[in-house]
PDB file of N, CA and C in Angstrom:
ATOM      1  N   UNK A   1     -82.013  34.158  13.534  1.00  0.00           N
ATOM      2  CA  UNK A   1     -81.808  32.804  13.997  1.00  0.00           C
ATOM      3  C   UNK A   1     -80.313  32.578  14.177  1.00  0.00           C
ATOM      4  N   UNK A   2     -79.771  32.318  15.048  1.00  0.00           N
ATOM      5  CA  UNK A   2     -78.516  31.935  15.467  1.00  0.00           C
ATOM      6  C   UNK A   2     -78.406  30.548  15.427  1.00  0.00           C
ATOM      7  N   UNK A   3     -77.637  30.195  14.455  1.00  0.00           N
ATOM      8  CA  UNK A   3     -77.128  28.501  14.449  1.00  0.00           C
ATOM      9  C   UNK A   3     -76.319  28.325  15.257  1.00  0.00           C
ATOM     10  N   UNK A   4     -76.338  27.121  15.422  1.00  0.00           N
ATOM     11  CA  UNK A   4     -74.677  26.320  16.104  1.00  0.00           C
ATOM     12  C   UNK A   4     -73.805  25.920  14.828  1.00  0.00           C
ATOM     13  N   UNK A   5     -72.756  26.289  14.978  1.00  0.00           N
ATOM     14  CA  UNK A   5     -71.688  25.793  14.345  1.00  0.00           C
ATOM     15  C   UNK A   5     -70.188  24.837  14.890  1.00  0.00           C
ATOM     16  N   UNK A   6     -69.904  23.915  14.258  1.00  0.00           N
ATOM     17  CA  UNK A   6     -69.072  22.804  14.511  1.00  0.00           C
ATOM     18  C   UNK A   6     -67.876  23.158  14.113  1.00  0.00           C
ATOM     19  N   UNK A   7     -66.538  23.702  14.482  1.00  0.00           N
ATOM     20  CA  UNK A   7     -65.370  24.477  14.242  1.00  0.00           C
ATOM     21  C   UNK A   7     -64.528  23.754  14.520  1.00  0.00           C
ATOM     22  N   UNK A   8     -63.249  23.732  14.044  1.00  0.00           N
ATOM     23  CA  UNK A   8     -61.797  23.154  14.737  1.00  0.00           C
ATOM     24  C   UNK A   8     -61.498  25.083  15.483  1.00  0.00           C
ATOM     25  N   UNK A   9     -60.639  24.644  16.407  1.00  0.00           N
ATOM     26  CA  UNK A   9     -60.215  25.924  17.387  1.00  0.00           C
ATOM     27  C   UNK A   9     -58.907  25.210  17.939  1.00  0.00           C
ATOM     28  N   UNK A  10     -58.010  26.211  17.717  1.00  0.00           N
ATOM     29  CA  UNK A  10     -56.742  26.083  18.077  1.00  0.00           C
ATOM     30  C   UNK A  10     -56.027  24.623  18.494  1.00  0.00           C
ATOM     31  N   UNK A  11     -56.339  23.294  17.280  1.00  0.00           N
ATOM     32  CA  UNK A  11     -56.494  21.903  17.148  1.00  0.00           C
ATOM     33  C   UNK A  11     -57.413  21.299  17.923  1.00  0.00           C
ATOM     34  N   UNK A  12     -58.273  21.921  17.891  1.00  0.00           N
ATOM     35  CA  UNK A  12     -59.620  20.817  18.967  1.00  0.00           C
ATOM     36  C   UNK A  12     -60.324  21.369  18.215  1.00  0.00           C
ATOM     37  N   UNK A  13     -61.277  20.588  18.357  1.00  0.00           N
ATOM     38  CA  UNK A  13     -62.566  21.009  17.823  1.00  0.00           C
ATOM     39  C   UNK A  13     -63.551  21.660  18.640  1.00  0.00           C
ATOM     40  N   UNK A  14     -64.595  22.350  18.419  1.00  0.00           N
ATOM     41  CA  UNK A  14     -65.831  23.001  19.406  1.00  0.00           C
ATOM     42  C   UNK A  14     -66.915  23.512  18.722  1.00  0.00           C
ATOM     43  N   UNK A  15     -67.606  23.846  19.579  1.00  0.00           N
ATOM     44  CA  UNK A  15     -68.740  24.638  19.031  1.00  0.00           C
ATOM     45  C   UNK A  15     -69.088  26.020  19.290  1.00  0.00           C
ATOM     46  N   UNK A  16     -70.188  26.530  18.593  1.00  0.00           N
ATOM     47  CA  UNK A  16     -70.025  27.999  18.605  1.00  0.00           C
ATOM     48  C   UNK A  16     -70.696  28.582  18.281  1.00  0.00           C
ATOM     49  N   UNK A  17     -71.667  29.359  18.987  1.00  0.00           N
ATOM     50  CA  UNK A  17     -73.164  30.178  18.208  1.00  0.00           C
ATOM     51  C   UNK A  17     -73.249  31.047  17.455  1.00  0.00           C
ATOM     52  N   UNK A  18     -73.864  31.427  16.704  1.00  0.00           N
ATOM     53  CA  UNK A  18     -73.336  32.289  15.635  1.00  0.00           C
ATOM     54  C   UNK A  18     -73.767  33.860  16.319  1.00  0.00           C
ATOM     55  N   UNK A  19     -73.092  34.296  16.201  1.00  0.00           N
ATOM     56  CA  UNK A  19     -72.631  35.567  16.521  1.00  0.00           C
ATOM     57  C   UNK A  19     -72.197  35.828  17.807  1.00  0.00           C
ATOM     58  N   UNK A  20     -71.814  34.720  18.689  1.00  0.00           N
ATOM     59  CA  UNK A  20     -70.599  35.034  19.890  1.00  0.00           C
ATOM     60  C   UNK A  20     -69.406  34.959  19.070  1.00  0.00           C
ATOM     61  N   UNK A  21     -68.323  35.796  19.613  1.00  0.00           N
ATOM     62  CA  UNK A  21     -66.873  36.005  19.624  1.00  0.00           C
ATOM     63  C   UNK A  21     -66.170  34.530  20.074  1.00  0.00           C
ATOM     64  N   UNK A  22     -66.562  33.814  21.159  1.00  0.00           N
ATOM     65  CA  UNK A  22     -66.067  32.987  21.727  1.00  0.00           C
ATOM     66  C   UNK A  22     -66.804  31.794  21.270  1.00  0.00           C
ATOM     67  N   UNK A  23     -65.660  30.437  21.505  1.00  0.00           N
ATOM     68  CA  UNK A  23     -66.305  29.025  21.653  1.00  0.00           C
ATOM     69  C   UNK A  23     -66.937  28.784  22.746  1.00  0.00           C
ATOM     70  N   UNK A  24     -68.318  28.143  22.404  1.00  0.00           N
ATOM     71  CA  UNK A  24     -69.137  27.560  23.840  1.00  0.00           C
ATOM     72  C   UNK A  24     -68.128  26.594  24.523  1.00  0.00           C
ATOM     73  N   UNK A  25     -67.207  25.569  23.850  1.00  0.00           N
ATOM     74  CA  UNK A  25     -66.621  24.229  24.303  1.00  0.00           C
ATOM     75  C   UNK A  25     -65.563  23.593  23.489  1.00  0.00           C
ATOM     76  N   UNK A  26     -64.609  23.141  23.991  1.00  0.00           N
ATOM     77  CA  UNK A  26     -64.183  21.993  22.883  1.00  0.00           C
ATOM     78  C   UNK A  26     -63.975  21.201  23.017  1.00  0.00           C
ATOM     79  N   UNK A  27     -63.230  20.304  22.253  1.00  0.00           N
ATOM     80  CA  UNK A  27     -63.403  18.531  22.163  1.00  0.00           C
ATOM     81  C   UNK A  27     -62.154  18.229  21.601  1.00  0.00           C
ATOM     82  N   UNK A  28     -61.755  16.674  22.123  1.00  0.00           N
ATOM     83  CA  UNK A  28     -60.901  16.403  21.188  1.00  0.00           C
ATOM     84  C   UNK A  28     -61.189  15.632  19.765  1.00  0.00           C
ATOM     85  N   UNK A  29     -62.349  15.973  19.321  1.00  0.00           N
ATOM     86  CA  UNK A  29     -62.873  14.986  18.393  1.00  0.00           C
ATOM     87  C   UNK A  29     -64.018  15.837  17.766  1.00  0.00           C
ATOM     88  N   UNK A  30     -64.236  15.589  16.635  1.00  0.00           N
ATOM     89  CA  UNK A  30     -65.359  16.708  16.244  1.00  0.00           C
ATOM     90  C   UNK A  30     -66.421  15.340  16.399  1.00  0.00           C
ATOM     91  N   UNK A  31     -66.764  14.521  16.510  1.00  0.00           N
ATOM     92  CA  UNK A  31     -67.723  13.472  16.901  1.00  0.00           C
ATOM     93  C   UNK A  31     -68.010  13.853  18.305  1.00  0.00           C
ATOM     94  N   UNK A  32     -67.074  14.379  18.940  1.00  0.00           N
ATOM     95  CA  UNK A  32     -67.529  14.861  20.209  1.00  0.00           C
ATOM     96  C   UNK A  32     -68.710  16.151  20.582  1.00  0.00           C
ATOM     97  N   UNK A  33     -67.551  16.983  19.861  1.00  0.00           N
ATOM     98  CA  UNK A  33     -68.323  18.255  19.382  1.00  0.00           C
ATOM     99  C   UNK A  33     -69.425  18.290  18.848  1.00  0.00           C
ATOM    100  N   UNK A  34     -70.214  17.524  18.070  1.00  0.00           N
ATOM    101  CA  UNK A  34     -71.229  17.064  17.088  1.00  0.00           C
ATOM    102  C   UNK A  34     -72.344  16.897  18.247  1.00  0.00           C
ATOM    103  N   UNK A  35     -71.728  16.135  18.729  1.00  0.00           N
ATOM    104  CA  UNK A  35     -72.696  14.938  20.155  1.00  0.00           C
ATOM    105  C   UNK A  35     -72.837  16.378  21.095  1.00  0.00           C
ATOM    106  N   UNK A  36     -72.162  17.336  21.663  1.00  0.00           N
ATOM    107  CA  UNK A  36     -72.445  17.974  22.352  1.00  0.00           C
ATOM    108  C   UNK A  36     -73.246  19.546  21.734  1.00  0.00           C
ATOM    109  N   UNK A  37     -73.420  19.454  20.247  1.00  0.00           N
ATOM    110  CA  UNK A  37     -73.884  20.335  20.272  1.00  0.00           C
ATOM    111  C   UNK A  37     -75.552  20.322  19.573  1.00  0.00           C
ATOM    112  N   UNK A  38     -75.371  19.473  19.332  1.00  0.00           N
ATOM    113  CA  UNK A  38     -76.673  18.645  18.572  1.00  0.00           C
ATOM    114  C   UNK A  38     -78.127  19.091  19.637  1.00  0.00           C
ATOM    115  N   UNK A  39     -77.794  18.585  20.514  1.00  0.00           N
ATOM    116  CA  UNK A  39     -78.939  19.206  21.362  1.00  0.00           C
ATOM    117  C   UNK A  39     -79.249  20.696  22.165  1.00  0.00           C
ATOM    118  N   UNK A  40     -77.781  21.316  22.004  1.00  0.00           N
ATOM    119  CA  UNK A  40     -77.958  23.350  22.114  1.00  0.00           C
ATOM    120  C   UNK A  40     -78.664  23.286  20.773  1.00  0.00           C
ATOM    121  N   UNK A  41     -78.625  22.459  19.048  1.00  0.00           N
ATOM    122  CA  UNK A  41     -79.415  23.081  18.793  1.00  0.00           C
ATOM    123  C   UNK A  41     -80.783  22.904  18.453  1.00  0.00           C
ATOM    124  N   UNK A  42     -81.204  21.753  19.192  1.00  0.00           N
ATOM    125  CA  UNK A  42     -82.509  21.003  18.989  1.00  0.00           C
ATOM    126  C   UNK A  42     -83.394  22.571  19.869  1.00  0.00           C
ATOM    127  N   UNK A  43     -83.186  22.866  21.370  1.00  0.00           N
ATOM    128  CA  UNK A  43     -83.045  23.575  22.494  1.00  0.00           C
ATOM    129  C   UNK A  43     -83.316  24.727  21.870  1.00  0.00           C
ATOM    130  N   UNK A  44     -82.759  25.206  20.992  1.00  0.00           N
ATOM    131  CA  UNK A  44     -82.871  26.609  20.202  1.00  0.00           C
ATOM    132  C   UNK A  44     -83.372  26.449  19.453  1.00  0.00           C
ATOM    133  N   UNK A  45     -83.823  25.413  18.804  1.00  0.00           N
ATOM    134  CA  UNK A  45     -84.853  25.203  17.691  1.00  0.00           C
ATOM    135  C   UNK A  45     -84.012  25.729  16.651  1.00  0.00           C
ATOM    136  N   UNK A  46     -82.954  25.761  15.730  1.00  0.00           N
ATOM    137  CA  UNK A  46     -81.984  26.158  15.007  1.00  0.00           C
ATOM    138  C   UNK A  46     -81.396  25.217  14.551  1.00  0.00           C
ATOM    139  N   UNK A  47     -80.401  25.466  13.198  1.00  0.00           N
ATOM    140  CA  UNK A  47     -79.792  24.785  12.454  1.00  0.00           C
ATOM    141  C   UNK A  47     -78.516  24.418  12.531  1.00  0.00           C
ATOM    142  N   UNK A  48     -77.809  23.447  12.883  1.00  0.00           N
ATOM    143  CA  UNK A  48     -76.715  22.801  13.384  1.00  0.00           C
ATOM    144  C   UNK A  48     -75.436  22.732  12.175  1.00  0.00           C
ATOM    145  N   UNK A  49     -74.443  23.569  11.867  1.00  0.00           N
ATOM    146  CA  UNK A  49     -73.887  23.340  10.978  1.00  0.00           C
ATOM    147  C   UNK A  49     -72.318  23.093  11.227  1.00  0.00           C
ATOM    148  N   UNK A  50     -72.569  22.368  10.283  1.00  0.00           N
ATOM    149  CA  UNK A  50     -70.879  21.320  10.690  1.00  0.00           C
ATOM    150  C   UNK A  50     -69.461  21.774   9.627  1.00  0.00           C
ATOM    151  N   UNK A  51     -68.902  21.885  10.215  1.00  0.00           N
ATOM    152  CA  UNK A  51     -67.706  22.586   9.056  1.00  0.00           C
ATOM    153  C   UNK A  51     -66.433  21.532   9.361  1.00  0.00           C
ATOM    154  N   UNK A  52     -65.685  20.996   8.040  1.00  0.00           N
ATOM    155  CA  UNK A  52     -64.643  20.377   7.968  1.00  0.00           C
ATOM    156  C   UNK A  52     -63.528  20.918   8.497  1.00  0.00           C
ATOM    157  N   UNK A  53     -62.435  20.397   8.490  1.00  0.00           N
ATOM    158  CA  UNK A  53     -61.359  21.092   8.962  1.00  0.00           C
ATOM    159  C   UNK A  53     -60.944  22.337   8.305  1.00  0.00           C
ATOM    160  N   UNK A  54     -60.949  22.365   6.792  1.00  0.00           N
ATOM    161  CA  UNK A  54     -60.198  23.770   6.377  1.00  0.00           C
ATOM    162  C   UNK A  54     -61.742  24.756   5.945  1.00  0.00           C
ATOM    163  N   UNK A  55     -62.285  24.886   7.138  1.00  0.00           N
ATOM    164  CA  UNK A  55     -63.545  25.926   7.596  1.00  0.00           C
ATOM    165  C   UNK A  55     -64.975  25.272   6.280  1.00  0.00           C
ATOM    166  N   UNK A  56     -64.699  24.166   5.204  1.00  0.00           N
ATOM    167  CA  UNK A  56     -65.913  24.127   4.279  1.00  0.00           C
ATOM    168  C   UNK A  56     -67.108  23.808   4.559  1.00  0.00           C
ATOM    169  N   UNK A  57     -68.294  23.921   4.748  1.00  0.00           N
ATOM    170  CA  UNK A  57     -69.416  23.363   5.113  1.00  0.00           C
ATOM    171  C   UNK A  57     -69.538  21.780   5.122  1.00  0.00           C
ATOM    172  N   UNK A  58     -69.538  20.732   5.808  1.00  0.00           N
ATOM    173  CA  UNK A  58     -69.622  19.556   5.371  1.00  0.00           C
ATOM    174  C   UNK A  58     -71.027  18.786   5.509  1.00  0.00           C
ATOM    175  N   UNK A  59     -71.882  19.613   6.601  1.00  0.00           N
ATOM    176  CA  UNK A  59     -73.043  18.934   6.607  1.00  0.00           C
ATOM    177  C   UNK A  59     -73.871  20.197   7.331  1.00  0.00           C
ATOM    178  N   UNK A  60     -75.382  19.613   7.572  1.00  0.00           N
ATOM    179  CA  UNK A  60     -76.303  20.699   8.287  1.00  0.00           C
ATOM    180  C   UNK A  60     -77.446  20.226   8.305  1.00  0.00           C
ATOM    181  N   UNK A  61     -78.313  20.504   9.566  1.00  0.00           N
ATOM    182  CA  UNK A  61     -79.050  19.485  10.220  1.00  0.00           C
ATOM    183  C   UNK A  61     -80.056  20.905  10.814  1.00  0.00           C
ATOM    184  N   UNK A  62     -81.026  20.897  10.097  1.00  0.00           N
ATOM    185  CA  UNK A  62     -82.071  22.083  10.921  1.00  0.00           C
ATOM    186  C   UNK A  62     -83.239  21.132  11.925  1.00  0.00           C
ATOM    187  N   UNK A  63     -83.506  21.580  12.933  1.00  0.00           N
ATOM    188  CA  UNK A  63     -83.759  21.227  14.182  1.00  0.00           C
ATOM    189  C   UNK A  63     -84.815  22.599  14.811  1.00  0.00           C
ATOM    190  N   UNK A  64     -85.779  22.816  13.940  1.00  0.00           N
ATOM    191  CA  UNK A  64     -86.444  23.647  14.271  1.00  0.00           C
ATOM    192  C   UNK A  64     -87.263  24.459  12.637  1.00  0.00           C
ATOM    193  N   UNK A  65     -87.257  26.062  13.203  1.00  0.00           N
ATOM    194  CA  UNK A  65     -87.422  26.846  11.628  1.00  0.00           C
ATOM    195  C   UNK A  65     -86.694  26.645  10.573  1.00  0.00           C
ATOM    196  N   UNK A  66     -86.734  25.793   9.385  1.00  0.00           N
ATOM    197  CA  UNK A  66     -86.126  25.301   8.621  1.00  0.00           C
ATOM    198  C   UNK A  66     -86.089  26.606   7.533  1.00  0.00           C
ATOM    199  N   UNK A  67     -84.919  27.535   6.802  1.00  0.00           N
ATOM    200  CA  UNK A  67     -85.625  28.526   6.434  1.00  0.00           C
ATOM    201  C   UNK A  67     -85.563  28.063   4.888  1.00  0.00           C
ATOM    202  N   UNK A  68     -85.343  26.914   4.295  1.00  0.00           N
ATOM    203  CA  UNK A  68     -85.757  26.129   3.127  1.00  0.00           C
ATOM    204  C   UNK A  68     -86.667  24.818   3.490  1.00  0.00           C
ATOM    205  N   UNK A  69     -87.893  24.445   3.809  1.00  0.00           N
ATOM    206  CA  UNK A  69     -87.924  23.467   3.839  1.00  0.00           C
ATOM    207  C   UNK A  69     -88.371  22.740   2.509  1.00  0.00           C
ATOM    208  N   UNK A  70     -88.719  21.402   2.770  1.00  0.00           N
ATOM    209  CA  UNK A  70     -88.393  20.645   1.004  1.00  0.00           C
ATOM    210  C   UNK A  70     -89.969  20.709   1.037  1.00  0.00           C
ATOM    211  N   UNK A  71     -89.977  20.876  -0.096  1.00  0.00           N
ATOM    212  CA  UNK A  71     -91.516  20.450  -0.870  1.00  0.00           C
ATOM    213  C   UNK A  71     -92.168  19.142  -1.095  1.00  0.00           C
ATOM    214  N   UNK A  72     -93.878  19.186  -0.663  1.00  0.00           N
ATOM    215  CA  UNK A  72     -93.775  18.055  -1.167  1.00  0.00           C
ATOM    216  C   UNK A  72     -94.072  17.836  -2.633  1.00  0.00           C
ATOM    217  N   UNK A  73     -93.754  16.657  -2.690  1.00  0.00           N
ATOM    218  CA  UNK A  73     -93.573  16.522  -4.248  1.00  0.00           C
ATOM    219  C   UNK A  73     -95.517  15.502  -5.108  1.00  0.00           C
ATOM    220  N   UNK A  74     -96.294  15.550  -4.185  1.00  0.00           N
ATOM    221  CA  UNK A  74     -97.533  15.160  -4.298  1.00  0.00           C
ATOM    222  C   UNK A  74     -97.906  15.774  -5.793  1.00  0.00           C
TER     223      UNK A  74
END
């Protein structure tokens, strides 16, 4: 499964599939970036992950094969 990931790149922000070399795009805004990538990963049925500026995970949004999903608690 190849996620999308939400990156800063050379002071912009972009996005970026996991395992290309290259950025799909960038932005001047990671709200931008967010908005444009949200639906490559609805499209791929994959997990959308967002990284802060100094590379930490800050959020993540699966949009398809969830490979934890939550239990119910019934």
């Amino acid at each position: 499964m190849e996620r999308v990931h939400v990156v800063t790149h050379n002071g912009a922000w972009a996005y970026r599939i996991e395992g290309n070399t290259r950025v799909s795009a960038t932005f001047d805004t990671q709200s931008a970036a967010i908005a444009a990538a949200k639906p490559v990963a609805v499209n791929r049925q994959t997990e959308l992950v967002i990284h802060r500026p100094n590379g930490q995970i800050r959020d993540a949004e699966s949009y398809g094969h969830d490979p934890c999903p939550p239990r119910d608690k019934d």
